[in-house]
Protein backbone atom coordinates (compact mmCIF):
# COMPACT_ATOMS: atom_id res chain seq x y z
CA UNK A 1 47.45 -18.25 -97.40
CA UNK A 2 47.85 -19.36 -94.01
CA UNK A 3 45.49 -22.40 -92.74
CA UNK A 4 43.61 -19.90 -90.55
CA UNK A 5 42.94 -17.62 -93.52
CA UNK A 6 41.46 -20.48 -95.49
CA UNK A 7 39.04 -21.81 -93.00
CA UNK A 8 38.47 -18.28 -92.12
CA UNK A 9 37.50 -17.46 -96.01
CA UNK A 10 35.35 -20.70 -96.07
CA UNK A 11 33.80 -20.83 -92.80
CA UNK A 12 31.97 -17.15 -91.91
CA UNK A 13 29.61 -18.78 -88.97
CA UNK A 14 25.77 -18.45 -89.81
CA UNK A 15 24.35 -16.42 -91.68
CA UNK A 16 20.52 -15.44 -90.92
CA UNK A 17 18.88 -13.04 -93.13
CA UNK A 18 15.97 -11.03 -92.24
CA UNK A 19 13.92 -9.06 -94.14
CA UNK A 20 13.91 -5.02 -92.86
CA UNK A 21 10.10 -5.08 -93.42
CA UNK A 22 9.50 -8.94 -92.09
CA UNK A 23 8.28 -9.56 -88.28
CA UNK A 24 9.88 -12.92 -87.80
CA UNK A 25 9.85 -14.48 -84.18
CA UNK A 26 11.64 -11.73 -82.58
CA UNK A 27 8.46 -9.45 -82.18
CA UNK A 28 9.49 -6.51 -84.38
CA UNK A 29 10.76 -5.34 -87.53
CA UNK A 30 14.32 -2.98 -88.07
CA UNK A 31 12.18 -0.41 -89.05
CA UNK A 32 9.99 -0.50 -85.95
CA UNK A 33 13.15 -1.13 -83.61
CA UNK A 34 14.67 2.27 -85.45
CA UNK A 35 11.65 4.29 -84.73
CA UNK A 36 11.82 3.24 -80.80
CA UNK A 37 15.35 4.33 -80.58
CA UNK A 38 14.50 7.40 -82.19
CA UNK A 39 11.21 8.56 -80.01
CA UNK A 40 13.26 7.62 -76.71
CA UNK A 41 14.68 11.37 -75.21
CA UNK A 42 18.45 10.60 -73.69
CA UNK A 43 18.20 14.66 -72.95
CA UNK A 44 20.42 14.76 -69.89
CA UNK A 45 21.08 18.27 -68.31
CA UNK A 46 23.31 19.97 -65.59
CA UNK A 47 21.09 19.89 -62.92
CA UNK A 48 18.37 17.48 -63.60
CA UNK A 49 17.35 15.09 -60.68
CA UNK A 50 17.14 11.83 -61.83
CA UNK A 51 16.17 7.71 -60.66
CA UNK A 52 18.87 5.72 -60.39
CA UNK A 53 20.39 2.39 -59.38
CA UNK A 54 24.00 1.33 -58.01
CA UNK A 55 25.33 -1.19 -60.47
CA UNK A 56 28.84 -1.72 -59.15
CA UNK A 57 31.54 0.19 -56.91
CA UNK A 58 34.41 1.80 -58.71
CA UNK A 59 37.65 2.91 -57.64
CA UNK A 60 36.71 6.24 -56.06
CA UNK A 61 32.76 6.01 -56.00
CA UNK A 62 30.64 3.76 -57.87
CA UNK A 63 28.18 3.38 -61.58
CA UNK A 64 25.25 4.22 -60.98
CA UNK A 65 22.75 3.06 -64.28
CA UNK A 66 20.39 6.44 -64.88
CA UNK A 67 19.10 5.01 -68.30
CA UNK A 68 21.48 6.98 -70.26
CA UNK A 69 23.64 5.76 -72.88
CA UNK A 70 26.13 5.69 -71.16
CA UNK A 71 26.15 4.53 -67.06
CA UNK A 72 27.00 7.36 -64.74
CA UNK A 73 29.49 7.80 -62.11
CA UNK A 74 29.30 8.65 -58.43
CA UNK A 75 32.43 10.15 -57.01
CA UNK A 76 33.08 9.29 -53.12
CA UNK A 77 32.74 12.83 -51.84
CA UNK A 78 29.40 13.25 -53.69
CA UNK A 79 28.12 10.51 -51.98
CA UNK A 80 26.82 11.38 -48.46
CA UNK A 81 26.61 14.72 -47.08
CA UNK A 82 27.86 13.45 -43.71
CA UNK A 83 30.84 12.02 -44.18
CA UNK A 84 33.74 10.70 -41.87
CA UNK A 85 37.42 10.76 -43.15
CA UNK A 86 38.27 7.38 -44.60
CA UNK A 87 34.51 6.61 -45.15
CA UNK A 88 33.93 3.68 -47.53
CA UNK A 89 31.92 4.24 -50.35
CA UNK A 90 30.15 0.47 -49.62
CA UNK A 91 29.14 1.91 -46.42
CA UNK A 92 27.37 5.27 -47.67
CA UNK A 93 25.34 3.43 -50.73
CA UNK A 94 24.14 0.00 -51.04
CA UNK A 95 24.09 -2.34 -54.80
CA UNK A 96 21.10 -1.97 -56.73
CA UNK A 97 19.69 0.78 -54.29
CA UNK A 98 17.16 2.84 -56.31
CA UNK A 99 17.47 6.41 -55.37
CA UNK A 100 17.60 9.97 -56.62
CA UNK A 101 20.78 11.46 -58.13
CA UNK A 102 21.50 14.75 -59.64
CA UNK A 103 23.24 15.65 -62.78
CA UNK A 104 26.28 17.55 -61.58
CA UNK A 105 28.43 17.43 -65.00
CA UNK A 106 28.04 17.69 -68.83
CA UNK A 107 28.41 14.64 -71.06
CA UNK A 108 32.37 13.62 -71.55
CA UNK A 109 33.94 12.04 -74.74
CA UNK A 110 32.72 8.47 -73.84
CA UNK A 111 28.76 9.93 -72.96
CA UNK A 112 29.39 9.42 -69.28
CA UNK A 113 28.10 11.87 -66.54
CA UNK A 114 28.78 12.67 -62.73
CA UNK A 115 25.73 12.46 -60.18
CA UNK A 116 25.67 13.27 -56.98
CA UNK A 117 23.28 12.24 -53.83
CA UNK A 118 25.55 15.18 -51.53
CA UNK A 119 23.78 18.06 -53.55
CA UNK A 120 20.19 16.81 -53.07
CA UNK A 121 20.79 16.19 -49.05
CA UNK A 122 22.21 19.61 -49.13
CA UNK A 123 19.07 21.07 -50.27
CA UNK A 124 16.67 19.06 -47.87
CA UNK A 125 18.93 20.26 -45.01
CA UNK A 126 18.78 23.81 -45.27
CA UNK A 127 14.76 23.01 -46.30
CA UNK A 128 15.19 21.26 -42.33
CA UNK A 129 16.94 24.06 -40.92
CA UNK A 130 15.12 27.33 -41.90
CA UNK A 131 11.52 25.07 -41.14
CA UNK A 132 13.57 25.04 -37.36
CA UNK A 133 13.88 28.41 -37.38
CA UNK A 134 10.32 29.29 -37.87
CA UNK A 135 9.45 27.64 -35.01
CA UNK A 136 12.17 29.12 -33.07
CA UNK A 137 12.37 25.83 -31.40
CA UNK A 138 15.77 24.49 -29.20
CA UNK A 139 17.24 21.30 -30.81
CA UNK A 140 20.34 19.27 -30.16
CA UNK A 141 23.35 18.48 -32.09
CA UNK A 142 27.01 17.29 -31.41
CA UNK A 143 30.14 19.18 -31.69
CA UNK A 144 32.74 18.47 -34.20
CA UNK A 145 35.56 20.56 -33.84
CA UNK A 146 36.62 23.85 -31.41
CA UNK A 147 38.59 26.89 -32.90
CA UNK A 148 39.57 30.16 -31.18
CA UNK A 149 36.51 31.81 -31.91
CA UNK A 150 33.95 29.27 -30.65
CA UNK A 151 32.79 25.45 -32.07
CA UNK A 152 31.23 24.17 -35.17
CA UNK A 153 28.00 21.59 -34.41
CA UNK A 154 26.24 19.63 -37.02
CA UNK A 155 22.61 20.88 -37.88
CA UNK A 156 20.95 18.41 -39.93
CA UNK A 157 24.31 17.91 -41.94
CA UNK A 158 25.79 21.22 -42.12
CA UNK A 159 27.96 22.91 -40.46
CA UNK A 160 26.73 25.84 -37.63
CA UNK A 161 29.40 28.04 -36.15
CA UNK A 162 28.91 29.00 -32.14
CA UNK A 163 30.17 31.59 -30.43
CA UNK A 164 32.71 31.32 -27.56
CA UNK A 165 30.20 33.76 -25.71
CA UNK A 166 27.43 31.89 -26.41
CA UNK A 167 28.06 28.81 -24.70
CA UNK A 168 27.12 28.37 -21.42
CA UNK A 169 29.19 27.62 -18.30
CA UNK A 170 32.27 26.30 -19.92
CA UNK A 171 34.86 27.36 -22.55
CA UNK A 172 35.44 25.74 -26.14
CA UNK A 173 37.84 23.19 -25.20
CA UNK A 174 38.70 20.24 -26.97
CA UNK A 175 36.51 18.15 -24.35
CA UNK A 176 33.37 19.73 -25.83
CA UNK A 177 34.24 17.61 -29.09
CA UNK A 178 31.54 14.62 -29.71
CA UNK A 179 29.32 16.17 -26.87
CA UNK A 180 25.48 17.30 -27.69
CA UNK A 181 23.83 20.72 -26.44
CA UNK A 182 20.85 22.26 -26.90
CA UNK A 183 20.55 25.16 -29.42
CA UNK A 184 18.72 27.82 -30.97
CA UNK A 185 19.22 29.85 -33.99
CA UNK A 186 21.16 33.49 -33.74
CA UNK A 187 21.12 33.79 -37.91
CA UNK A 188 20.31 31.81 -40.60
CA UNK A 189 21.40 33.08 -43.87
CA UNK A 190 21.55 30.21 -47.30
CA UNK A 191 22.88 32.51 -49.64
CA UNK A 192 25.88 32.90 -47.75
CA UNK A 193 25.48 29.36 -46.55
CA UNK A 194 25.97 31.30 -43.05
CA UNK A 195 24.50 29.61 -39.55
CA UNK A 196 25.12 30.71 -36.01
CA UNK A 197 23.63 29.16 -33.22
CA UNK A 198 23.80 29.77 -29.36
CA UNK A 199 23.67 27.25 -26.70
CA UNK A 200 23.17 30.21 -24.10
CA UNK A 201 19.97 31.23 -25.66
CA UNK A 202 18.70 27.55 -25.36
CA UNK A 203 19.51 27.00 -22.02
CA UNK A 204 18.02 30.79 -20.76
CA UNK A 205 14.97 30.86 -22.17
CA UNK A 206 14.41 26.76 -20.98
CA UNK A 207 15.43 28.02 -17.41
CA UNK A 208 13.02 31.68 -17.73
CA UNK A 209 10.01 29.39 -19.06
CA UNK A 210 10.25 28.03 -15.05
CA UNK A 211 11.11 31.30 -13.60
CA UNK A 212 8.75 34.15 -11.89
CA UNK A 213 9.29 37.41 -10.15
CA UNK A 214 9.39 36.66 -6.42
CA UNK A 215 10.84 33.58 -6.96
CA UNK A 216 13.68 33.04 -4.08
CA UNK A 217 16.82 31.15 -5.96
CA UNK A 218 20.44 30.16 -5.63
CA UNK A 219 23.04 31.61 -6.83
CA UNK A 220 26.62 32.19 -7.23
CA UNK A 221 28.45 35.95 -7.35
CA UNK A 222 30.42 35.47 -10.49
CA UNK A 223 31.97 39.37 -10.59
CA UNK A 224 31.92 42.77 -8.72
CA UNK A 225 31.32 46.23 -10.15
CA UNK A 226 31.55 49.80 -8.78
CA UNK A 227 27.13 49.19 -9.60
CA UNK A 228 26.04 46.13 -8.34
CA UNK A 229 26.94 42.22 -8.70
CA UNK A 230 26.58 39.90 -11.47
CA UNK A 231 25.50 36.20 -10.41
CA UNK A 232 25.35 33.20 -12.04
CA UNK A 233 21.50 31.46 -11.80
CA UNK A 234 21.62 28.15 -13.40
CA UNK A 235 24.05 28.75 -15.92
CA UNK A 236 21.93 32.68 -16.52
CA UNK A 237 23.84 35.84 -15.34
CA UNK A 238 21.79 38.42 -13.31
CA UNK A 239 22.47 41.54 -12.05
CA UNK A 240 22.34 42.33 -7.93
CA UNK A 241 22.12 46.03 -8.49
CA UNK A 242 24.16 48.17 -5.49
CA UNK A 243 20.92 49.27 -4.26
CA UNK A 244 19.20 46.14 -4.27
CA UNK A 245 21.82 44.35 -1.64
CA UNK A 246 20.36 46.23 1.51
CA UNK A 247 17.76 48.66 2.69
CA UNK A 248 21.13 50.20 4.23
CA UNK A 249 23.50 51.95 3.09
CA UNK A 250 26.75 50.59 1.12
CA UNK A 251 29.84 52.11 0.93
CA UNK A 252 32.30 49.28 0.10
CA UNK A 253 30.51 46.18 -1.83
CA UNK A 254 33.57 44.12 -1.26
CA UNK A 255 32.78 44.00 1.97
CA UNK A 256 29.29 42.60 1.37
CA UNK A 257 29.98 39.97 -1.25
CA UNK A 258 32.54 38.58 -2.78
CA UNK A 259 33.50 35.96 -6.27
CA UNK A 260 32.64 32.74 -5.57
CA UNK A 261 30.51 33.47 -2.77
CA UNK A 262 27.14 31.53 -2.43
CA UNK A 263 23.87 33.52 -1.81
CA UNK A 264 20.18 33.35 -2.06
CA UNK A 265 18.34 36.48 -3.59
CA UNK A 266 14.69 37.19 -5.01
CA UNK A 267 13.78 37.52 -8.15
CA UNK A 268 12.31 41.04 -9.17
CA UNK A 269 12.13 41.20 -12.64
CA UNK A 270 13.22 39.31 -15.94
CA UNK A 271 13.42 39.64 -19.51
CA UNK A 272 12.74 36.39 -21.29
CA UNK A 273 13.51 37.56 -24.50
CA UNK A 274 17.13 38.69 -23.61
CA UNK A 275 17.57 36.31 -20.65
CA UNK A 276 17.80 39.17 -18.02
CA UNK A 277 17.50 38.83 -14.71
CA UNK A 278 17.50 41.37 -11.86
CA UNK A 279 17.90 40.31 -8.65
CA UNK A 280 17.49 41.48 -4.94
CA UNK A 281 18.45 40.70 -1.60
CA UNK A 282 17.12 43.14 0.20
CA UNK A 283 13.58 42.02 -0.28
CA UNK A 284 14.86 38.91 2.24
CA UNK A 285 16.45 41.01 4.92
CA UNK A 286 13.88 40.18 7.93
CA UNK A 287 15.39 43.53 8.87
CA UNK A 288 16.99 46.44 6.87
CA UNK A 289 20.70 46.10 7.28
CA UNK A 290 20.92 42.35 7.75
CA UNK A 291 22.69 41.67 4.83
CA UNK A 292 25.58 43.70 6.03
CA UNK A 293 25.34 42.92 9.57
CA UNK A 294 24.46 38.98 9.73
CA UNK A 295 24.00 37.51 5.69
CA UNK A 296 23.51 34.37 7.07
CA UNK A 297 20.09 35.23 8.99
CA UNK A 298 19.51 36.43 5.80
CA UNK A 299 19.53 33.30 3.74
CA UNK A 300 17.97 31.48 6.74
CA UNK A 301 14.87 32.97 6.86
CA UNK A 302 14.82 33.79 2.95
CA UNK A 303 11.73 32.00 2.04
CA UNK A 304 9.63 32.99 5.19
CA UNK A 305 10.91 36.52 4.34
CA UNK A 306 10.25 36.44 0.82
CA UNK A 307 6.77 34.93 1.96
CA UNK A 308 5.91 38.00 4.15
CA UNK A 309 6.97 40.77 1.33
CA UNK A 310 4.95 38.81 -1.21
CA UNK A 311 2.24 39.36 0.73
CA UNK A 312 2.59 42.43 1.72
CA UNK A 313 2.97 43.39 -2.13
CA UNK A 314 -0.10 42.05 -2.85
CA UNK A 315 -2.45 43.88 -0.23
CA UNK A 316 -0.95 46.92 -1.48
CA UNK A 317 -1.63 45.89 -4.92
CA UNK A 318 -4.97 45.31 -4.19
CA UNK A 319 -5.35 48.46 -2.09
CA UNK A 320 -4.23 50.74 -4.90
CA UNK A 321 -6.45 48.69 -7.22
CA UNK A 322 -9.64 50.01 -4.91
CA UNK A 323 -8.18 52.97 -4.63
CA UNK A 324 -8.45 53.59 -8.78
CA UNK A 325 -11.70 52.21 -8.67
CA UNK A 326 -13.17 54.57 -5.96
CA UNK A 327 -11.45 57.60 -8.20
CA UNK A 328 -13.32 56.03 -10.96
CA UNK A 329 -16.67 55.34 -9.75
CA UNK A 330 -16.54 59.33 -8.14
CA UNK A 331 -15.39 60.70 -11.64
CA UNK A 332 -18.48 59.02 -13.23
CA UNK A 333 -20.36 60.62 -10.36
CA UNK A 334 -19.23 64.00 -10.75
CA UNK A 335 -19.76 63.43 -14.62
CA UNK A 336 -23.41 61.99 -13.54
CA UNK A 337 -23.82 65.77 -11.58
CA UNK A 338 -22.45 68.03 -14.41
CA UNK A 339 -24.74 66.24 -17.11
CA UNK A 340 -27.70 66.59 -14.45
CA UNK A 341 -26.67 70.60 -14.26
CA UNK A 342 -26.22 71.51 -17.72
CA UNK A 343 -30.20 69.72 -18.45
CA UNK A 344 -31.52 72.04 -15.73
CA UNK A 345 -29.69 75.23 -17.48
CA UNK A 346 -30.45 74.45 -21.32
CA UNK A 347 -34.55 73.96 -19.37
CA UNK A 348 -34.00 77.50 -17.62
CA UNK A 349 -32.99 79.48 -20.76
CA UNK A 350 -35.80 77.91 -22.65
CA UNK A 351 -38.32 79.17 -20.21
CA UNK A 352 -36.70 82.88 -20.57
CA UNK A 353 -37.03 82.53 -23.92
CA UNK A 354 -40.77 81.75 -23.48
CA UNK A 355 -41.05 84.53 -21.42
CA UNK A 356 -39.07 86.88 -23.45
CA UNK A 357 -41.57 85.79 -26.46
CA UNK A 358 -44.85 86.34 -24.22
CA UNK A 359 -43.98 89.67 -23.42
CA UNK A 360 -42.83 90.70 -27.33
CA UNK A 361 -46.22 89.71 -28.31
């Protein structure tokens, strides 16, 4: 026997013995200790949203004590729903930071589960989003990234695709990367965790809210067709239909307008739920022809011209307005006559039939 062994063997540190059933100064028994373990539920499930703390970082995320038996760990990527490449897991989630986790694993062979905070901001995002598109509201949010097709923009956290077609006065270019725009929903679908959004809408319908027919506004012919011309009104498309360009006649448009040129024209009608405009210049022409014979007198005296038609639209609103009211008032006097008319016939033919009886009897 080794010296070790023997003052192992004679020396076994001190002993303290404690009755199961005595309450000494510790404040409870074995027994009572046993039935506390026993009554306390460590029933942890897939799923479950939990309290928890941050207890120390880890390589790859961080424990995170959920009063199981065993503490729980916090993976980097399910830390954050935002989350920039080469993020920090100190910088997403602070030491001893109560929060709310959920259960994203089943126990492994040492008790310990995975937790996430990603899943839970997940769910409050899309709760954000579709709450956005009941009001039908415009919103901001920044570009991340452009593809072929369009650019994605973070919406509360998640990712919404736009359409190349749907943003306004520019193309998808790697310079729209970090920049905001307004938006507004096209479609909205969580079960295929689907969004589309349109910075076109947002900008049209801000622009209609301040637009009214007879308005007199810039604009900018974007394209000619064998109908009309399309221009560009504050970052809206309208249509300057063929006929609309001049009380006379025109036989080649090209020689009227042209791309890039600069014009004023009227507005004559909108649609505020499509963003349509229609336009017209020949409600400006102080007289018919001038837009093919001298455009610029044209957009010289646009306003005063516009002024005069208004005007003129209105008297003959007015006037047909009368007009149905005199047709109105002489139907109900006609009416008035035939009511009068039928009386006096229903009296007649009951005097006959007086008559008729006097000379029966």
């Amino acid at each position: 026997m080794t010296r070790f062994d023997r003052i192992k063997a004679k020396y076994k540190g001190p002993q303290i013995q404690i009755s199961p059933d005595v309450e000494d100064d510790v404040g409870f028994t074995y027994a009572s200790f046993d039935e506390a373990v026993a009554a306390t539920d460590y029933s942890f499930n897939r799923n479950d949203v939990v309290t928890g703390s941050v207890v120390q970082y880890d390589k790859g995320g961080c424990i995170v004590d959920i009063g199981a038996k065993a503490s729980a760990f916090l993976p980097l990527q399910e830390a954050a729903l935002i989350q920039e490449q080469g993020t920090a897991i100190e910088s997403l989630i602070d030491i001893d930071e109560e929060r709310s986790f959920e259960i994203i694993s089943d126990e492994d062979e040492n008790g310990q589960l995975l937790v996430s905070v990603r899943r839970i901001q997940y769910r409050e995002a899309w709760e954000k989003v579709i709450a956005k598109q009941d009001t039908d509201e415009a919103f901001d949010a920044q570009c991340v990234s452009v593809n072929r097709g369009g650019a994605i923009f973070l919406v509360e956290g998640l990712r919404a695709f736009l359409p190349g077609s749907h943003l306004t006065g520019r193309l998808p270019d790697e310079d729209l990367i970090g920049q905001t725009l307004p938006l507004k929903f096209l479609e909205v679908n969580q079960e295929e965790n689907k969004l589309v959004v349109s910075n076109r809408r947002a900008v049209v319908e801000a622009q209609m809210e301040d637009l009214s027919r007879g308005d007199v506004i810039d604009g900018l012919v974007k394209a000619l067709k064998p109908y009309g011309a399309f221009v560009e009104v504050g970052g809206m498309s309208g249509l300057l239909h063929i006929s609309q360009i001049s009380m006379d006649r025109i036989n080649d448009l090209e020689k009227v307008l042209q791309p890039g040129q600069k014009i004023k024209c009227m507005i004559i009608d909108h649609d505020k739920v499509n963003g349509r405009i229609a336009l017209s210049t020949k409600t400006l022409e102080p007289e018919p022809g001038d837009m093919i014979k001298d455009p610029e007198r044209v957009y010289e005296m646009a306003d005063e011209t516009a002024r005069v038609y208004l005007e003129k639209q209105e008297a003959e609103r007015k006037k047909r307005e009368a007009s149905a009211k005199d047709i109105v008032l002489g139907l109900g006097d006609a009416l008035d006559d035939l009511s009068v008319g039928m009386e006096s016939k229903d009296a007649s033919g009951d005097d006959a039939s007086d008559n008729l009886d006097s000379l029966l009897n």
